[in-house]
Protein backbone atom coordinates (compact mmCIF):
# COMPACT_ATOMS: atom_id res chain seq x y z
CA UNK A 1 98.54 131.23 20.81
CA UNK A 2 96.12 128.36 20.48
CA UNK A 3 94.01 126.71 23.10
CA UNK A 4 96.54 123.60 23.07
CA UNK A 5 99.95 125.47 23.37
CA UNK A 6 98.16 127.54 26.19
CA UNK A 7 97.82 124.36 28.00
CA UNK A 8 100.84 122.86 26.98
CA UNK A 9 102.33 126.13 28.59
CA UNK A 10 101.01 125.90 31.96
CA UNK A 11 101.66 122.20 32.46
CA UNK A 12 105.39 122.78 31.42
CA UNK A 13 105.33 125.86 34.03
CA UNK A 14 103.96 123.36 36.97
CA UNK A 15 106.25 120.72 35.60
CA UNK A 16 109.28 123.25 35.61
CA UNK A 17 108.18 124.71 39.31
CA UNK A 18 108.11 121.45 40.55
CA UNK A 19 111.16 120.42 39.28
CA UNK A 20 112.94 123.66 40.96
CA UNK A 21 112.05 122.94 44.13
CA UNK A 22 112.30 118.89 44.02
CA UNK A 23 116.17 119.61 42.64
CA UNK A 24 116.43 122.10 45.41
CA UNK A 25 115.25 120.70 48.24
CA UNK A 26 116.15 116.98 47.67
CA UNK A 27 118.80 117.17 44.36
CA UNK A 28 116.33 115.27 42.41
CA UNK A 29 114.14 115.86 39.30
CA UNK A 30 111.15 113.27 39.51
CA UNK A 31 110.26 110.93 36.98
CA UNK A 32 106.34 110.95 37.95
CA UNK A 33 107.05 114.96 36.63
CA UNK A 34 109.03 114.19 33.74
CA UNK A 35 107.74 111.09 32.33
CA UNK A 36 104.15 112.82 32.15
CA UNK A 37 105.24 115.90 30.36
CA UNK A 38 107.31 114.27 27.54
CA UNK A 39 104.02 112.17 27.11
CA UNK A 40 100.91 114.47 27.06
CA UNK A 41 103.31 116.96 25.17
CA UNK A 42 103.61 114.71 22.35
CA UNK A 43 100.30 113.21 22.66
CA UNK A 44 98.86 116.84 22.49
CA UNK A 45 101.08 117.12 19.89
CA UNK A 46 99.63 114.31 17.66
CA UNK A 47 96.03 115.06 18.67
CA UNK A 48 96.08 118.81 18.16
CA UNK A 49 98.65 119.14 14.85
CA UNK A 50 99.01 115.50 13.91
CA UNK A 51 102.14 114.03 12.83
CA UNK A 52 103.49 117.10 10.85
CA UNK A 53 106.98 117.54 10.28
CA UNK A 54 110.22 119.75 11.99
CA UNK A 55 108.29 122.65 12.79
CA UNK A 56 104.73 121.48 13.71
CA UNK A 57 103.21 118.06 15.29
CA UNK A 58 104.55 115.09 17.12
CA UNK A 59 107.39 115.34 14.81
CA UNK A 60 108.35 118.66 16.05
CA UNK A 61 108.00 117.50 20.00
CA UNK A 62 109.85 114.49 19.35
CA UNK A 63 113.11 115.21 17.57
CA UNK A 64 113.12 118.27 19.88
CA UNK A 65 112.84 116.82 22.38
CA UNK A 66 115.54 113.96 21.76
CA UNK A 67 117.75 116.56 20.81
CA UNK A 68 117.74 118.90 23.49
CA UNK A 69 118.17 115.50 25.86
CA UNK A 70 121.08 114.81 24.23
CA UNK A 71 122.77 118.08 25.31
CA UNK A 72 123.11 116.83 28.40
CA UNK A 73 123.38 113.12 27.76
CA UNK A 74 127.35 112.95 27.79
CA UNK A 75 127.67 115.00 31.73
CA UNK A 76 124.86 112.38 32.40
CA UNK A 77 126.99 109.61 31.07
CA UNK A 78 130.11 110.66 33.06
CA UNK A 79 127.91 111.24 36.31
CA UNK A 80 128.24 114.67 36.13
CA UNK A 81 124.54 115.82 35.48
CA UNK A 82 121.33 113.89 37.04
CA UNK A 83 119.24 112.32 34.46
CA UNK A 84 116.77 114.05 35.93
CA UNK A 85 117.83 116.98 34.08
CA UNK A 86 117.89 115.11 30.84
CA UNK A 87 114.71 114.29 30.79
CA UNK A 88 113.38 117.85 32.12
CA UNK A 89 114.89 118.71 29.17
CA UNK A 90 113.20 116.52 26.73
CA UNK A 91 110.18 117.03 28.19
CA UNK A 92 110.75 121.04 27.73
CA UNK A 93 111.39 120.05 24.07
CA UNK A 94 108.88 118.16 23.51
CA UNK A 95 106.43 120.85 24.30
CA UNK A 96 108.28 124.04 22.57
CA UNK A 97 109.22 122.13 19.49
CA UNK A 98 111.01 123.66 16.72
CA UNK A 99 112.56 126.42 16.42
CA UNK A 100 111.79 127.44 19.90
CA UNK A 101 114.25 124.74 21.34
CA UNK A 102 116.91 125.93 20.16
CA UNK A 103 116.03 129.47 21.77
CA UNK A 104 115.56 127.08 25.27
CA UNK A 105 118.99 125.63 24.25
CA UNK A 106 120.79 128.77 23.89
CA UNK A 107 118.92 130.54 27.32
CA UNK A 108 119.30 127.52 29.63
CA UNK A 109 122.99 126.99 28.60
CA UNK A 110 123.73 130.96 29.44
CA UNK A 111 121.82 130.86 32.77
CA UNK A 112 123.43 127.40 33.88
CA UNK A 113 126.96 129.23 33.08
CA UNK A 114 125.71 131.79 34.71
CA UNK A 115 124.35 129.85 37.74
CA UNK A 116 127.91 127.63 38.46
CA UNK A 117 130.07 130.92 38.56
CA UNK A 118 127.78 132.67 41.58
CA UNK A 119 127.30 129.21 42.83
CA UNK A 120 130.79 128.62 43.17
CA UNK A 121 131.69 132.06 43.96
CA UNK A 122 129.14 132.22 46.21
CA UNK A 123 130.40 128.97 48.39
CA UNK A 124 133.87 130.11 48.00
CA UNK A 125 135.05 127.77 45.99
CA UNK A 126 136.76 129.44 43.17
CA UNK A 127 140.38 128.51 43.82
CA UNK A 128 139.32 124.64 44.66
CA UNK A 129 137.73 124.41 41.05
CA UNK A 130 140.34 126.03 39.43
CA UNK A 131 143.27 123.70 41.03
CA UNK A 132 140.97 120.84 40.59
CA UNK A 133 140.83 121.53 37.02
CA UNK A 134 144.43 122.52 36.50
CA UNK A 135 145.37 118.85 38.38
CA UNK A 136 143.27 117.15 36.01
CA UNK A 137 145.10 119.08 33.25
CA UNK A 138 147.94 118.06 34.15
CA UNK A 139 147.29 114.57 34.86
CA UNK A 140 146.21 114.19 31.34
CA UNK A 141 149.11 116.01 30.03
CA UNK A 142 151.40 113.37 32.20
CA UNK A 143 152.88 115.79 34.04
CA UNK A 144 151.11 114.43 37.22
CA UNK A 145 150.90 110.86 37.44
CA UNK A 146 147.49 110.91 39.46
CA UNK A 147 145.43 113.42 40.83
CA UNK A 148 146.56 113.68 44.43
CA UNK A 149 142.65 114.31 45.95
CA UNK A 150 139.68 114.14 44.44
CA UNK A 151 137.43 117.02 43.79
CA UNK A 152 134.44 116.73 46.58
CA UNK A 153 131.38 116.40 44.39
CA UNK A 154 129.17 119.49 44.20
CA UNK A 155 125.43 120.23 43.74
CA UNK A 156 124.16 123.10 41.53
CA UNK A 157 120.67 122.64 41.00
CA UNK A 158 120.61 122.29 36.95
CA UNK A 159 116.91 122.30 37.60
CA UNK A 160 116.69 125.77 38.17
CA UNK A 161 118.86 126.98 35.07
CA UNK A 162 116.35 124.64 33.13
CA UNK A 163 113.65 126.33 34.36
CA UNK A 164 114.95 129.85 33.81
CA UNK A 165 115.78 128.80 30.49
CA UNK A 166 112.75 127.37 29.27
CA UNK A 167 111.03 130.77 30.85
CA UNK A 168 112.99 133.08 29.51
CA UNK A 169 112.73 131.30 25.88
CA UNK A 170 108.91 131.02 26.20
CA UNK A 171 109.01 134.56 26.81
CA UNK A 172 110.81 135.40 23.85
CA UNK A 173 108.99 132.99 21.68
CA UNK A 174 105.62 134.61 22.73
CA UNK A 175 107.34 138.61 21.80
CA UNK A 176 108.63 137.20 18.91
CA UNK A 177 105.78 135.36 17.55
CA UNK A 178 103.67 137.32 14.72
């Protein structure tokens, strides 16, 4: 591992910590986190590898990093998911580049599934989600005319599955590597 992914590492681990606890604590992920990650990740990037292609330089951190935003971008579109998260994520792209993002993509997508089922088992709240979702089925199959209640709006922490993600992929990137 060179000097520069090293660092990259740990300021992605501090980002990622932070971002835990912020999403915990206050459901937010913070821009003065985010913002600064995306940018000294690609401006490591550049300095460090240049502007190389897919799988090396800022190339690599950028359209990684766009890409793994966009995974989120439509639940952030529909108010679902905090952009918060979104740009976590491109800021966790940014500094694993390719291939390793799509490792993150694959590991943060299993642990958020993960993450909603005990959250929602764990509340109790099963049964609510499911009729929820069958009223909405139904509405759009015109069999209801309108959903008769909203849904309350519910918090899971996407934060953390990012962060477990991007952990467990960074370990597996590191066994996997040479």
């Amino acid at each position: 591992m060179t000097p520069a992914q090293t660092a990259l590492w740990t300021v992605l681990g501090a980002a990622l910590v932070i971002s835990v606890v912020t999403d915990v604590l206050h459901h937010r992920i913070l821009d003065i986190v985010t913002y600064p990650l995306m940018a000294l990740a690609l401006g490591v990037r550049l300095a460090f590898e240049g502007v190389g292609d897919l799988e090396t330089g800022l190339v690599s951190g950028g359209v990684s990093g766009v890409g793994l935003a966009a995974l989120l971008l439509p639940g952030a579109l529909r108010g679902r998911m905090g952009w918060g998260d979104v740009k976590l994520m491109g800021g966790v792209g940014a500094v694993l580049g390719f291939p390793a993002v799509m490792a993150a993509a694959a590991f943060i997508s299993l642990v958020g599934a993960f993450q909603a089922v005990v959250t929602l088992i764990w509340k109790g709240e099963v049964w609510d989600t499911l009729a929820s979702a069958g009223r909405r089925w139904a509405v759009r199959a015109r069999l209801m005319r309108t959903e008769k209640a909203l849904a309350p709006q519910r918090h899971i922490p996407y934060g953390v599955a990012i962060a477990l993600g991007t952990f467990w992929a960074m370990w597996w990137q590191h066994t996997n590597a040479g």
